[in-house]
Protein backbone atom coordinates (compact mmCIF):
# COMPACT_ATOMS: atom_id res chain seq x y z
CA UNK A 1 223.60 -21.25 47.78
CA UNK A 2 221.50 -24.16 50.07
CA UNK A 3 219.86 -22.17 52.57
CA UNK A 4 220.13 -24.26 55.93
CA UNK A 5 218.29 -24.41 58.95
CA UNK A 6 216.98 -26.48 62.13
CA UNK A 7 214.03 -27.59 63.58
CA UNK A 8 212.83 -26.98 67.45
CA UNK A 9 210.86 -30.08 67.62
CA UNK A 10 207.53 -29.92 69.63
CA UNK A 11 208.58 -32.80 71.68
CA UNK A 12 210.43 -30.47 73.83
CA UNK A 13 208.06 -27.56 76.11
CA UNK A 14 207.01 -24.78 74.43
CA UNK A 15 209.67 -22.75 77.81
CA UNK A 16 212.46 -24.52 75.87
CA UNK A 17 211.62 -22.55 72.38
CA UNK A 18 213.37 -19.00 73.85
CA UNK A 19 216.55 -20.45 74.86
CA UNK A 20 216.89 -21.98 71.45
CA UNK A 21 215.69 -19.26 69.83
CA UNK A 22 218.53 -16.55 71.06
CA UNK A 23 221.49 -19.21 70.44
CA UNK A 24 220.06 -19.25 66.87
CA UNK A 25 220.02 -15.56 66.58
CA UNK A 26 223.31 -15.35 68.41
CA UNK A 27 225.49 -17.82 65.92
CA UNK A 28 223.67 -16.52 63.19
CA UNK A 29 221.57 -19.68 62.10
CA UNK A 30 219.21 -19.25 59.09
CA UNK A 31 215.71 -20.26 59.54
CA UNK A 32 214.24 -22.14 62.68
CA UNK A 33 211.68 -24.32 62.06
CA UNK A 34 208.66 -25.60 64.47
CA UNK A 35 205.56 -28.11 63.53
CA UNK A 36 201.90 -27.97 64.44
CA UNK A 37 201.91 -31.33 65.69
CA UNK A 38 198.50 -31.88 67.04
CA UNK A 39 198.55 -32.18 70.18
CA UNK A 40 201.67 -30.29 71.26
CA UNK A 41 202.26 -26.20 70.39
CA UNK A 42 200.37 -23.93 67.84
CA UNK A 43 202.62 -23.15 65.48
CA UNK A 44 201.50 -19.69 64.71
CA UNK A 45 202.01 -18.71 68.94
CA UNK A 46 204.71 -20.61 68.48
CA UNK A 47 206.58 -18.49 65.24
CA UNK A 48 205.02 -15.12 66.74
CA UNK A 49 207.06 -15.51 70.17
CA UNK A 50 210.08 -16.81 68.18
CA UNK A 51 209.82 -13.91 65.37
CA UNK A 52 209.76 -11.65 69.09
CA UNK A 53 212.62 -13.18 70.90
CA UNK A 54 215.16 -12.79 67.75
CA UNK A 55 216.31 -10.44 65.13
CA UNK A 56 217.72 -12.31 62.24
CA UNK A 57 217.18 -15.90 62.31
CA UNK A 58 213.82 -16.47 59.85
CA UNK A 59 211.25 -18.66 61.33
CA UNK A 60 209.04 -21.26 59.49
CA UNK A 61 206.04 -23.03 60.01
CA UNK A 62 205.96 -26.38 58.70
CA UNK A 63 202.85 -27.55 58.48
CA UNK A 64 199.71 -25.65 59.54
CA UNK A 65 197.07 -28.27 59.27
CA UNK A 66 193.98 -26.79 56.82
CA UNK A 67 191.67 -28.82 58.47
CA UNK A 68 191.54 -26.68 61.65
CA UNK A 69 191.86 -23.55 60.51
CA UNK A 70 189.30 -21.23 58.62
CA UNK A 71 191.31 -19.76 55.75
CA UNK A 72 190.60 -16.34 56.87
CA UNK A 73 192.07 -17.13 60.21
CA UNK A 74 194.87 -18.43 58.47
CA UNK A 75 195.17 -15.44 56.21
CA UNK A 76 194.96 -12.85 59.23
CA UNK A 77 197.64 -14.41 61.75
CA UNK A 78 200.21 -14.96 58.24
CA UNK A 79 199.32 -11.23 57.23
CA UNK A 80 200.18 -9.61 60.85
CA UNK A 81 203.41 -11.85 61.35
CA UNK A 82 204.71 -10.86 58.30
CA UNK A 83 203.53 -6.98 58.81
CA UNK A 84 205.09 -7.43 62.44
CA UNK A 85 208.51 -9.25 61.44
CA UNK A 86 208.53 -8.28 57.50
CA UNK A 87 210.86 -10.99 55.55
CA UNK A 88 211.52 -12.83 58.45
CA UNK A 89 208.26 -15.48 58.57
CA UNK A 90 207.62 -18.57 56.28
CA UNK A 91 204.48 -20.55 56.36
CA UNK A 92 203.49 -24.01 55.16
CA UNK A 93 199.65 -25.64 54.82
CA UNK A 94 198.78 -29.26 54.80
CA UNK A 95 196.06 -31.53 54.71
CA UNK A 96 196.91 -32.68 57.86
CA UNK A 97 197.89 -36.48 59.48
CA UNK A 98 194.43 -37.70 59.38
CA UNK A 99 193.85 -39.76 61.81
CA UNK A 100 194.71 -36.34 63.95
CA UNK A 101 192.27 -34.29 61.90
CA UNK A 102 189.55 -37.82 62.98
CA UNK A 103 190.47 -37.14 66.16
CA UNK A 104 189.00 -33.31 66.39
CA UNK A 105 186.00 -33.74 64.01
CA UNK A 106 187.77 -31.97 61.17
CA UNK A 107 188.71 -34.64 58.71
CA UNK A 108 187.91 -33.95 55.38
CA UNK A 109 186.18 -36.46 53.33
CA UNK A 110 189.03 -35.03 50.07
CA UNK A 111 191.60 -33.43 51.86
CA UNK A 112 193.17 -32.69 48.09
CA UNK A 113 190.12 -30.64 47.70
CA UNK A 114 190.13 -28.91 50.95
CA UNK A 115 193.94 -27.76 49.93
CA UNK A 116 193.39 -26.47 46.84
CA UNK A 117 190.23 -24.41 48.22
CA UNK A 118 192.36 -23.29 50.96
CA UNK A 119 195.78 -22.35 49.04
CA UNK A 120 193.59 -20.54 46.43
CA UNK A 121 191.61 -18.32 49.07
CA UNK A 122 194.82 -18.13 51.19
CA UNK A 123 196.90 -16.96 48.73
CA UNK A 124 194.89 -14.23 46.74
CA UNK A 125 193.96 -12.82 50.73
CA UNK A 126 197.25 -12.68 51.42
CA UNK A 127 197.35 -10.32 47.88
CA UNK A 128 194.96 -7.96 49.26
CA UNK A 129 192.33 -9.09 47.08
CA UNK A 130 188.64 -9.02 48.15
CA UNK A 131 186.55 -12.97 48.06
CA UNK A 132 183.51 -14.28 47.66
CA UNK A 133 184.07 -17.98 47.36
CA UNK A 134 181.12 -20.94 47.40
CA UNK A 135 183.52 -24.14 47.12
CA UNK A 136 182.63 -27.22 48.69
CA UNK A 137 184.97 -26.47 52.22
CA UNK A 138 186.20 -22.91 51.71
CA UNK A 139 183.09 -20.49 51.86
CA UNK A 140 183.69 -17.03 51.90
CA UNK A 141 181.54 -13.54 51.79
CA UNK A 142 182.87 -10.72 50.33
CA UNK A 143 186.07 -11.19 52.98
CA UNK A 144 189.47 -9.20 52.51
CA UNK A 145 192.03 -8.26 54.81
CA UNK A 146 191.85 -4.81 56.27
CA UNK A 147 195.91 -5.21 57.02
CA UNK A 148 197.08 -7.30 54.09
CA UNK A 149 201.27 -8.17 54.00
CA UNK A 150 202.77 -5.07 52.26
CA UNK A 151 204.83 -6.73 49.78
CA UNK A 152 204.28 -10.37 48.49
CA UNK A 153 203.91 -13.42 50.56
CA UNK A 154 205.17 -17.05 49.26
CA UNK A 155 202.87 -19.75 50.65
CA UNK A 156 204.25 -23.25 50.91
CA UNK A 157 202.43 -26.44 50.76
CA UNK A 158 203.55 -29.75 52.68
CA UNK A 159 203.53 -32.71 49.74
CA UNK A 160 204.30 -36.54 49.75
CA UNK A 161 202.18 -38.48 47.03
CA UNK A 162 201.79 -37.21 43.26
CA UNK A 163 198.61 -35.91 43.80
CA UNK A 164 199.79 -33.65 46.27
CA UNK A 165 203.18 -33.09 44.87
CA UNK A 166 201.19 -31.88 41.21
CA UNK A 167 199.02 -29.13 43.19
CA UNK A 168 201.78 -28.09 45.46
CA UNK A 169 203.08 -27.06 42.05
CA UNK A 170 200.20 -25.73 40.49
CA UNK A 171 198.92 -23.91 43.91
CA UNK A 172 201.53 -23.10 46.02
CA UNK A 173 204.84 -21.47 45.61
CA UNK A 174 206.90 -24.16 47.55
CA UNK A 175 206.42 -27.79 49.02
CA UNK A 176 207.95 -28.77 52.10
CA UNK A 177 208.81 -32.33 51.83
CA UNK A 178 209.73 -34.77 54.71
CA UNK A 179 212.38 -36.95 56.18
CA UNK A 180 211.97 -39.88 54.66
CA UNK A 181 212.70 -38.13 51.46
CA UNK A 182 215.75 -39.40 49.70
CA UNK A 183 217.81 -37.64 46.76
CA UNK A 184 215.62 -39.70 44.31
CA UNK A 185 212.95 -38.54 46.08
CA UNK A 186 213.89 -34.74 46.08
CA UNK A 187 214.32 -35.56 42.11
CA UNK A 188 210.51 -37.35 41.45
CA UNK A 189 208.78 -34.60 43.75
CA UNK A 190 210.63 -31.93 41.65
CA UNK A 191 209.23 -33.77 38.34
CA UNK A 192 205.77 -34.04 39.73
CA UNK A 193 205.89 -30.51 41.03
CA UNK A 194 206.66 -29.04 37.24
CA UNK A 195 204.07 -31.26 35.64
CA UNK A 196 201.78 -29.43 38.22
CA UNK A 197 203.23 -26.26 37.31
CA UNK A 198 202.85 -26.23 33.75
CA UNK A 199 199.16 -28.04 34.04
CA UNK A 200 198.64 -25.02 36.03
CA UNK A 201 200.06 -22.37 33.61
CA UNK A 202 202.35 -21.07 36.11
CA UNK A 203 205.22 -18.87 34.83
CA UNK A 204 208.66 -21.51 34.49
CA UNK A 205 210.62 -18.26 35.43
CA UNK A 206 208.56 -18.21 38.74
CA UNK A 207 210.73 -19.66 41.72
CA UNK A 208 209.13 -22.77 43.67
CA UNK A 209 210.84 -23.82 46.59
CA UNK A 210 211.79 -27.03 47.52
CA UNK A 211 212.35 -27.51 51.53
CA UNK A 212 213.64 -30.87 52.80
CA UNK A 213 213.72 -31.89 56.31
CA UNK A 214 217.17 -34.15 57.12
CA UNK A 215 217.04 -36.58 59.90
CA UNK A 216 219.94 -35.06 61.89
CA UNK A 217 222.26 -37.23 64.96
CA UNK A 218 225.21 -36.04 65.88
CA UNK A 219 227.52 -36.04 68.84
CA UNK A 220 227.53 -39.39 71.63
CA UNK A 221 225.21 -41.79 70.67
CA UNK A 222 224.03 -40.17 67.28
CA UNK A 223 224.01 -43.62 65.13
CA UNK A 224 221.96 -45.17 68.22
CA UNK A 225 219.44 -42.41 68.25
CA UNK A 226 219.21 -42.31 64.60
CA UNK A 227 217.69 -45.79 64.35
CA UNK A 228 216.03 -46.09 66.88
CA UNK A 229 214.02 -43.05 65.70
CA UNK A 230 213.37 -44.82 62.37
CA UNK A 231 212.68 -47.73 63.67
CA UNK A 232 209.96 -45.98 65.82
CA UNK A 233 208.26 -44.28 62.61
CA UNK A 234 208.55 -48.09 60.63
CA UNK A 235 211.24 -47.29 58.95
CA UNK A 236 214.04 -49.96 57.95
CA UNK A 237 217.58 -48.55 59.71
CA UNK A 238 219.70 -49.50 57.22
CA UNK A 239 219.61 -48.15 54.24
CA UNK A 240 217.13 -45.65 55.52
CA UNK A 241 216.54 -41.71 55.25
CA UNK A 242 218.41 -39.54 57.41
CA UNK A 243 222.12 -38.53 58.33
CA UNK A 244 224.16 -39.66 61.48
CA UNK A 245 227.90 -38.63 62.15
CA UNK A 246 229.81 -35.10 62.50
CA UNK A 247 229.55 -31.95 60.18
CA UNK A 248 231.37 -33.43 57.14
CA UNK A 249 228.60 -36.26 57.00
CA UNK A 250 225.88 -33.98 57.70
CA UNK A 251 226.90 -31.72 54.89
CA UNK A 252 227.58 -34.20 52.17
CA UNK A 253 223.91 -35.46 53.38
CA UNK A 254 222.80 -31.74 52.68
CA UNK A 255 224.79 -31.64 49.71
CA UNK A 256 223.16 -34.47 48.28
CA UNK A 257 219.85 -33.50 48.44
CA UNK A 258 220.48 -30.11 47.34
CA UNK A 259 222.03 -31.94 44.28
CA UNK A 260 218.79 -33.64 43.79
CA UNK A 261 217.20 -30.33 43.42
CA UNK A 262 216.25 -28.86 47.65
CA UNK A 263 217.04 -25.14 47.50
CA UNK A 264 216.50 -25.41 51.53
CA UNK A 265 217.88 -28.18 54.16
CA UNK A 266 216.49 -28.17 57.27
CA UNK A 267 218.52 -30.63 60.32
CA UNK A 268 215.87 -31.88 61.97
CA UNK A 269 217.25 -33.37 65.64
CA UNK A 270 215.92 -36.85 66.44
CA UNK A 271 213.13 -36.78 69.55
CA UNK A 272 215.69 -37.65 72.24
CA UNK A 273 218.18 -35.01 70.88
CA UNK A 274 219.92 -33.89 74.73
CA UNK A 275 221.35 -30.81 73.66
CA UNK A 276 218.42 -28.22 71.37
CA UNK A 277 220.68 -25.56 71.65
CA UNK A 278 223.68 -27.75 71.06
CA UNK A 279 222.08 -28.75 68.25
CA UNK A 280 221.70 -25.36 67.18
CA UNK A 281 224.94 -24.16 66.93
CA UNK A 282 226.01 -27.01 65.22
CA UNK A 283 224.12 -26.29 62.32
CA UNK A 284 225.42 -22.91 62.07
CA UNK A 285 229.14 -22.96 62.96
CA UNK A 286 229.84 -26.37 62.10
CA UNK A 287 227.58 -27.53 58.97
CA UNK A 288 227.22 -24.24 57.42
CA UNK A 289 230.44 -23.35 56.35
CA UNK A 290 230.80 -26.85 54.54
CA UNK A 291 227.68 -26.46 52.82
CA UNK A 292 228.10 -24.29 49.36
């Protein structure tokens, strides 16, 4: 079954994120998703006040940026959501937009490197293992967690290029992969994420998985708002990425990607979306039920 779920995009106020948040618990929607979009809402304050304000819905971070975060930081706030709201949190890591990390001081001069450092030490924390690590970003002195996660913790990795795709797969245990991903796409980032994989030695029996944002209008308006959105990111409308129409486009648009090989959809609204909780519930009551 395609797990399914919506975004709460940071262009709205962080005092929008509760009343979204209980409509998603209420209809029963399956994961809420928020960004760390530099310069908007932390996504960990974010997911921890989200995680508080519901009881069901899961919540997912997608993407902390590596760049500002120490991995032990990292490995701390991951370890006490999921000891807070056990099952119920999911976190991605990425290298970060760049010209974002430029803007703080923190780009790295190989993000790819500053990843792998990070998923490495991020992951075995996050086992309750003790570190010492001397890499050329991630530096660590005989650090472990005194309140590790009490069961085990998948850590996803945001991926575009090969590069990236190959040591999502080798390092991670899922990739979050963006809009502008196509069926085709889904298809050559599950390729490159198995040649990673098996590089890696990873067990084939071991589940990785593959989240997909979808480019989501619906209601009055929604083929408008669609392309002007794309057309804003540089994006050619037509054909482009991204769904526009009621539930029975949306979910073939799911159902295509999860053909492709997504094991998780997520409708992300466009920027100008006027109804987040709207929104919300449409996911649930209307696209779910069409989605197998």
């Amino acid at each position: 079954m395609t797990a399914l779920g919506a975004v709460f995009r940071p262009q709205l106020p962080p005092e929008r994120l509760r009343d979204v948040v209980r409509v998603g618990d209420e209809v029963g929607l399956e994961e809420l998703w928020l960004w760390e979009d530099c310069f908007r809402e932390g996504g960990i304050s974010a997911a921890a006040a989200a995680l508080a304000w519901s009881e069901r819905v899961r919540v997912g971070v997608g993407l902390l940026p590596v760049p500002l975060r120490n991995v032990a930081v990292t490995a701390m706030e991951v370890a006490a959501l999921h000891r807070m709201f056990p099952g119920r949190a999911i976190v991605g890591v990425g290298h970060g937009v760049q010209d974002w990390m430029g803007q703080v001081g923190a780009r790295a001069e190989s993000p790819l490197t500053l990843l792998r450092e990070h998923l490495d030490a991020l992951r075995a924390l996050l086992r309750g293992e003790r570190l010492t690590v001397d890499g050329r970003y991630v530096r660590l002195d005989d650090v472990a967690l005194d309140w590790p996660p009490a069961g085990p913790v998948p850590v996803l990795a945001g991926a575009e290029g090969p590069r990236t795709l190959r040591l999502s797969g080798a390092a991670a245990d899922g990739t979050v992969l963006t809009s502008a991903t196509s069926p085709d796409g889904v298809r050559r980032a599950r390729r490159l994420i198995e040649e990673g994989r098996a590089a890696a030695g990873r067990d084939a029996a071991e589940p990785h998985e593959v989240v997909v944002y979808l480019l989501t209008a619906t209601g009055p308006g929604a083929a408008a708002r669609l392309r002007a959105e794309l057309a804003a990111g540089g994006t050619e409308p037509v054909p482009g990425p991204g769904v526009a129409g009621d539930a029975g486009a949306v979910a073939e648009a799911v159902r295509r990607l999860a053909e492709a090989g997504a094991d998780t959809v997520i409708l992300q609204p466009t920027a100008d979306e006027p109804d987040p909780e709207g929104f919300v519930r449409f996911t649930a009551e209307e696209v779910r039920p069409l989605v197998p």
